[in-house]
N, C-alpha and C. Protein backbone atom coordinates (compact mmCIF):
# COMPACT_ATOMS: atom_id res chain seq x y z
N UNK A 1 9.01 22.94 2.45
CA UNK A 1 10.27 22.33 2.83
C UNK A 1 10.22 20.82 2.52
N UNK A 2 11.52 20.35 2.17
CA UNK A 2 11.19 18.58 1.73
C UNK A 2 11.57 17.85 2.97
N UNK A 3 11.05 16.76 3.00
CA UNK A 3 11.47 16.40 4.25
C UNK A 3 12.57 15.32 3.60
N UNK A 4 13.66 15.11 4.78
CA UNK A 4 14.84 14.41 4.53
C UNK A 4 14.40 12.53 4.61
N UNK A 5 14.46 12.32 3.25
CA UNK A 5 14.44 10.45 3.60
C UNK A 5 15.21 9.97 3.12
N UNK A 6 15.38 8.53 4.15
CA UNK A 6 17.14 7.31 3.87
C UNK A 6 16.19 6.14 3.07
N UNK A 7 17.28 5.75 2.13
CA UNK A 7 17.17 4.90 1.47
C UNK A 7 17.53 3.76 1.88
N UNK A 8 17.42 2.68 1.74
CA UNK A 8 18.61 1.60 2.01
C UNK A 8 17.89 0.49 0.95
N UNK A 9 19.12 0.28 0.12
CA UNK A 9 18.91 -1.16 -0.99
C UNK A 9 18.78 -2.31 -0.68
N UNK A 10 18.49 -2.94 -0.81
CA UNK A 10 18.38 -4.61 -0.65
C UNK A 10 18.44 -5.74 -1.54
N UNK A 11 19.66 -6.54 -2.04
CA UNK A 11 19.56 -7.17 -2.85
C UNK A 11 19.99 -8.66 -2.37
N UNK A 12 19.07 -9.53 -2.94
CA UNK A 12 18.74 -10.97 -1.97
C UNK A 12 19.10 -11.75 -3.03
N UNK A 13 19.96 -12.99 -3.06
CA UNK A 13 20.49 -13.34 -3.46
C UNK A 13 19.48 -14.79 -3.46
N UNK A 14 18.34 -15.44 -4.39
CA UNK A 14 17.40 -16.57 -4.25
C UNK A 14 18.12 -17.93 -4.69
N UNK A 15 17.60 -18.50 -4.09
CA UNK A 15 17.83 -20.21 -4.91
C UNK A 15 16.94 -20.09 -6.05
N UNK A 16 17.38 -20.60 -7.08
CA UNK A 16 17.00 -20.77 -8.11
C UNK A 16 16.07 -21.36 -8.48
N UNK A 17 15.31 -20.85 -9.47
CA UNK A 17 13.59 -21.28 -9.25
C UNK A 17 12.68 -21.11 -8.06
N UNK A 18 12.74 -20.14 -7.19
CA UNK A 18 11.78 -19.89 -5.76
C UNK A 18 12.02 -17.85 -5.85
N UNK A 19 12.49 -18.06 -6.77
CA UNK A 19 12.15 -15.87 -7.10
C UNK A 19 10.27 -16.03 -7.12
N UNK A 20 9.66 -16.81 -7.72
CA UNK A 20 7.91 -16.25 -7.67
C UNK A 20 7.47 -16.72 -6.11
N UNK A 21 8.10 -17.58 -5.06
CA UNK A 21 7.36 -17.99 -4.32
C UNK A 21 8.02 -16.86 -3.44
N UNK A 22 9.61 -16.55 -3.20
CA UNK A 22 9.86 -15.36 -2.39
C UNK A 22 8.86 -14.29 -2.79
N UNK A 23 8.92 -14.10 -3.92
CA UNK A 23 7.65 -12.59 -4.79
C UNK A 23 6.43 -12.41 -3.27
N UNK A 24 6.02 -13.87 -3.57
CA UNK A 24 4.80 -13.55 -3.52
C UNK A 24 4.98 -13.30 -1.64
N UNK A 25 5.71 -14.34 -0.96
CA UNK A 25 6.01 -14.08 0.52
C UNK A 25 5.89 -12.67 0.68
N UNK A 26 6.84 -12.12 -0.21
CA UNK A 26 7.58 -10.44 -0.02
C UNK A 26 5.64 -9.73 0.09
N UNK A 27 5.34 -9.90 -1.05
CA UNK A 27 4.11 -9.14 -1.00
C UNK A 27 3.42 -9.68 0.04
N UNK A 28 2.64 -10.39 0.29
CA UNK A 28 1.72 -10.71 0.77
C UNK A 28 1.87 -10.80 2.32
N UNK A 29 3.00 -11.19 2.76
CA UNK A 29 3.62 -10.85 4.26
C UNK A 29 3.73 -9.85 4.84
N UNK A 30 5.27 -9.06 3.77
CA UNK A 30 6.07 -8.34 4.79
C UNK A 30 5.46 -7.14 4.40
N UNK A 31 5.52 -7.03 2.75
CA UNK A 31 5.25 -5.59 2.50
C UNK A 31 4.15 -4.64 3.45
N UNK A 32 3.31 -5.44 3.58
CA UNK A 32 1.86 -4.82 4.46
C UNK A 32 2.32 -4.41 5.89
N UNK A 33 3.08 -5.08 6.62
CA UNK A 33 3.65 -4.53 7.57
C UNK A 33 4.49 -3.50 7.28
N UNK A 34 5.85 -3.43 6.83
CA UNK A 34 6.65 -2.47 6.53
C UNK A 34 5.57 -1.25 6.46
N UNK A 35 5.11 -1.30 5.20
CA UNK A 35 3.97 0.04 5.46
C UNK A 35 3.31 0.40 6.98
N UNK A 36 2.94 -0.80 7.69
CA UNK A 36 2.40 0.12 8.79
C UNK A 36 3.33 0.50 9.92
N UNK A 37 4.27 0.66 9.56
CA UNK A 37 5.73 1.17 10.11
C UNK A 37 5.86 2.43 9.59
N UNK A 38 5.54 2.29 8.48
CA UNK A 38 5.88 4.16 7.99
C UNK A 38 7.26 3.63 6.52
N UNK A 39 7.07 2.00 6.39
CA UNK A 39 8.32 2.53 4.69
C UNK A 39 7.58 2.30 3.88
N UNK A 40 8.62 2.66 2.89
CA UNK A 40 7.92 2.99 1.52
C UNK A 40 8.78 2.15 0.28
N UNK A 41 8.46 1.56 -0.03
CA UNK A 41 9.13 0.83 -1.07
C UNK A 41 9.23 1.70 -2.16
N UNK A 42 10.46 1.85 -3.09
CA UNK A 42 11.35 2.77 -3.79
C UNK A 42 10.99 2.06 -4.73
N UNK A 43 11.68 0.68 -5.18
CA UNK A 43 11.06 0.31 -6.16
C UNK A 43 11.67 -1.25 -6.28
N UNK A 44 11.31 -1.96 -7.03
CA UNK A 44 11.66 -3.90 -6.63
C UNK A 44 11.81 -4.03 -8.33
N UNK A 45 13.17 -4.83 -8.32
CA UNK A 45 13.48 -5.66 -9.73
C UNK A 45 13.90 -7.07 -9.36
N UNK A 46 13.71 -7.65 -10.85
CA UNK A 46 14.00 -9.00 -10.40
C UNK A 46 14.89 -9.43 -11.61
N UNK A 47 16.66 -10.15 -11.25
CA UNK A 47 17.34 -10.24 -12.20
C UNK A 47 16.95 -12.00 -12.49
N UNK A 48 16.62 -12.32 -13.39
CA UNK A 48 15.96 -13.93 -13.47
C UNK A 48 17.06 -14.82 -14.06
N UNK A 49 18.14 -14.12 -14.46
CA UNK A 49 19.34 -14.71 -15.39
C UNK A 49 20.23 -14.79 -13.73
N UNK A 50 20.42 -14.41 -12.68
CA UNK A 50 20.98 -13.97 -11.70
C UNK A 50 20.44 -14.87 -10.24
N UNK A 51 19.04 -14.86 -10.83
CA UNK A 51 17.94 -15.32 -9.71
C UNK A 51 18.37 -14.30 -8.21
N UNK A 52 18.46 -13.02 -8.84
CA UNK A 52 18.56 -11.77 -7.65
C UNK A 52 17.24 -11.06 -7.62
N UNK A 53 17.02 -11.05 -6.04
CA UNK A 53 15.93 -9.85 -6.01
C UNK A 53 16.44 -8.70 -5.20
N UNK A 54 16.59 -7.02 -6.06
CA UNK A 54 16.53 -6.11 -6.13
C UNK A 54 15.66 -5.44 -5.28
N UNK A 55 15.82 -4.57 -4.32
CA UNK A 55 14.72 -3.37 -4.04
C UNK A 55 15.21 -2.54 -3.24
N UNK A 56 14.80 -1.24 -3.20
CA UNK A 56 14.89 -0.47 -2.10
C UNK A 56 13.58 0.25 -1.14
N UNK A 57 13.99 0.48 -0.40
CA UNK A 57 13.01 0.88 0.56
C UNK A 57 13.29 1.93 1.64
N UNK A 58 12.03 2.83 1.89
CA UNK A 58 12.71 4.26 2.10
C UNK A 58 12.16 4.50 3.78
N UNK A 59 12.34 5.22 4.37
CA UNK A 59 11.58 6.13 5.62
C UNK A 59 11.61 7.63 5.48
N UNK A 60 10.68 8.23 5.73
CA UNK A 60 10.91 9.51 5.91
C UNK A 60 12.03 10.30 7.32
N UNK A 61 13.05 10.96 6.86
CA UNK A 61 13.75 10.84 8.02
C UNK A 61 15.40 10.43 7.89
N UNK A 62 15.73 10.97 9.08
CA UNK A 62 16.98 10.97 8.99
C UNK A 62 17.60 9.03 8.83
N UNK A 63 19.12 8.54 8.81
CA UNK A 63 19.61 7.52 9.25
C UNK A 63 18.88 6.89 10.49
N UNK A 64 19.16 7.56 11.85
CA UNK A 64 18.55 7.38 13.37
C UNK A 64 17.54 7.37 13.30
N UNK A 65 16.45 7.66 12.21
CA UNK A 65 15.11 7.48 11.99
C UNK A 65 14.99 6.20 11.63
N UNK A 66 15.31 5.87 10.70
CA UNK A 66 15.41 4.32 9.51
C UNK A 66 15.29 3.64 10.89
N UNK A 67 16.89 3.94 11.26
CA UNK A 67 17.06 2.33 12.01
C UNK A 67 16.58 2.47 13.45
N UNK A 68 15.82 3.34 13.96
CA UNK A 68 14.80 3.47 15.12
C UNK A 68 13.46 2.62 14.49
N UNK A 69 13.24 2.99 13.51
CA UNK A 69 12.02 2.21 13.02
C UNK A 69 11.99 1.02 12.63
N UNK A 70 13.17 0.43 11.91
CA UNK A 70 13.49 -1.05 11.65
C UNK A 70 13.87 -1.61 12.92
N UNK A 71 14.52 -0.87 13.72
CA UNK A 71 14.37 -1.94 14.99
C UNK A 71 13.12 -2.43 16.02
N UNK A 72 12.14 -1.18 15.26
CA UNK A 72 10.99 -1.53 16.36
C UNK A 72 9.89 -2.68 15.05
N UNK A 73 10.18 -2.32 13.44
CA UNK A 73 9.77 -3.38 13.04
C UNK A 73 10.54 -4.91 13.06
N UNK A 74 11.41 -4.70 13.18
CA UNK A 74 12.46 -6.03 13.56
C UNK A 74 11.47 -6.63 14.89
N UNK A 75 11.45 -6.65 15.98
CA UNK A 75 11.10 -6.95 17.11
C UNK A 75 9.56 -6.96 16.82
N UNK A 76 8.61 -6.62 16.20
CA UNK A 76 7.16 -6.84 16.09
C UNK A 76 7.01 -8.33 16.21
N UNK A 77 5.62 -8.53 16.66
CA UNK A 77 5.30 -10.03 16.63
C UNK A 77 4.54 -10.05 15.21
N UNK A 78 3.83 -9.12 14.41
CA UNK A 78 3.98 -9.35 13.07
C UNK A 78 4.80 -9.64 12.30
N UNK A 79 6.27 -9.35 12.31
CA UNK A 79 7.25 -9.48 11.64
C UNK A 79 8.11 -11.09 12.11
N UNK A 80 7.84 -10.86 13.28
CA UNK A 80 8.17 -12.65 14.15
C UNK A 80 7.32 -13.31 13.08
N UNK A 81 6.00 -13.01 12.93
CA UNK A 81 5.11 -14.02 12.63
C UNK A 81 5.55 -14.32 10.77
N UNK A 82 5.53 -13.34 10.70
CA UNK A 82 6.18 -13.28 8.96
C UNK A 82 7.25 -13.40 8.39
N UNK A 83 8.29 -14.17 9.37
CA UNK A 83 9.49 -14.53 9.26
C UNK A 83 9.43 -15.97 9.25
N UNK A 84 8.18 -16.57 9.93
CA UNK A 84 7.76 -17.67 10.21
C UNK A 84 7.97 -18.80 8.72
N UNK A 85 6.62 -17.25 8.30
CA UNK A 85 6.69 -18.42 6.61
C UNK A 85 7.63 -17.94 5.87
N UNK A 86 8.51 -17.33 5.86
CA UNK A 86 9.47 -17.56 4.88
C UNK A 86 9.67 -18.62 4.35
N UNK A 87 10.07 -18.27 2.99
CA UNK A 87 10.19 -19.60 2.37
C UNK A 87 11.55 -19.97 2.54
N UNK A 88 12.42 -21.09 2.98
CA UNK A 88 13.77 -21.12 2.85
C UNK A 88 14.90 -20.94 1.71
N UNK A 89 14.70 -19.55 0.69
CA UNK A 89 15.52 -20.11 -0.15
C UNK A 89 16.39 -18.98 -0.53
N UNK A 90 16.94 -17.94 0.50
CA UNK A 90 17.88 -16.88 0.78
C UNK A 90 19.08 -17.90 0.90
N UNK A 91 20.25 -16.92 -0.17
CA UNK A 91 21.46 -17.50 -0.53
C UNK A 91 22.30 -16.50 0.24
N UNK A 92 21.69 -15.43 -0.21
CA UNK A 92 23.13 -14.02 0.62
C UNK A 92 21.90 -12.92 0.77
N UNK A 93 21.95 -11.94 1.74
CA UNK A 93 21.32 -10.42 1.44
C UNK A 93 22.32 -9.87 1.98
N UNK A 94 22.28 -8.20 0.70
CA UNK A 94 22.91 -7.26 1.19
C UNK A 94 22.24 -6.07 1.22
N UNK A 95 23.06 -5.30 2.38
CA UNK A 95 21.34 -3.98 2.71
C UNK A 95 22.80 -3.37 3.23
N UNK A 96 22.25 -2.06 2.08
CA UNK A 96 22.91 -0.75 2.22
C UNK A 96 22.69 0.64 2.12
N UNK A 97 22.70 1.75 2.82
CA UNK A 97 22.05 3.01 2.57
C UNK A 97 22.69 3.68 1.68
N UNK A 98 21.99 3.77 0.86
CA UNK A 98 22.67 4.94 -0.80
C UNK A 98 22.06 6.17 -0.58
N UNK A 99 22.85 6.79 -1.17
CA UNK A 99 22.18 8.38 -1.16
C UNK A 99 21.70 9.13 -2.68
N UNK A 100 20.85 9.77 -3.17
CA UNK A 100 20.34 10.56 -4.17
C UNK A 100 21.30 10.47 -5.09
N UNK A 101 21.55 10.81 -6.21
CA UNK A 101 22.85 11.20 -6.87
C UNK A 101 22.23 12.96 -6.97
């Protein structure tokens, strides 16, 4: 049987010239947490003409799953702590759940 997983996209809108220093935040911060939450990163692009960063990221599980789990990674003091260093240079994000085609 497959099990049912939500998607949700994320596309972050950078100041220009700080796409490698967000990169590296993204990795080296958050990603490692997210995983010990249970997501799974779908897959990450980067538009450099745009200075957009692209990605999606998955849970196994219904909608009420996703956002049961992002709210308990939202509220972590890892994620407090890794919000810390962000780098300041988010223009817009938009986060939306797509489905399979």
């Amino acid at each position: 049987m497959l099990l049912a997983k939500t998607v949700q996209l994320r596309r972050y809108q950078i100041v220009p010239g700080m796409l490698e220093e967000f990169r590296a935040w993204l990795n080296q911060e958050v990603l490692p947490i997210r995983d010990q939450f249970g997501f799974h990163v779908e897959f990450m692009y980067v538009d450099n003409k745009n200075s957009e960063f692209i990605w999606a990221v998955s849970v196994h599980g219904s909608l009420d799953d996703f956002l049961e789990i992002q709210n308990l990674y939202d509220a972590s003091d890892e994620r407090l702590a890794a919000g810390m260093k962000r780098p300041d240079c988010l223009v817009s994000v938009d986060t939306r759940f797509v489905d399979e085609n």
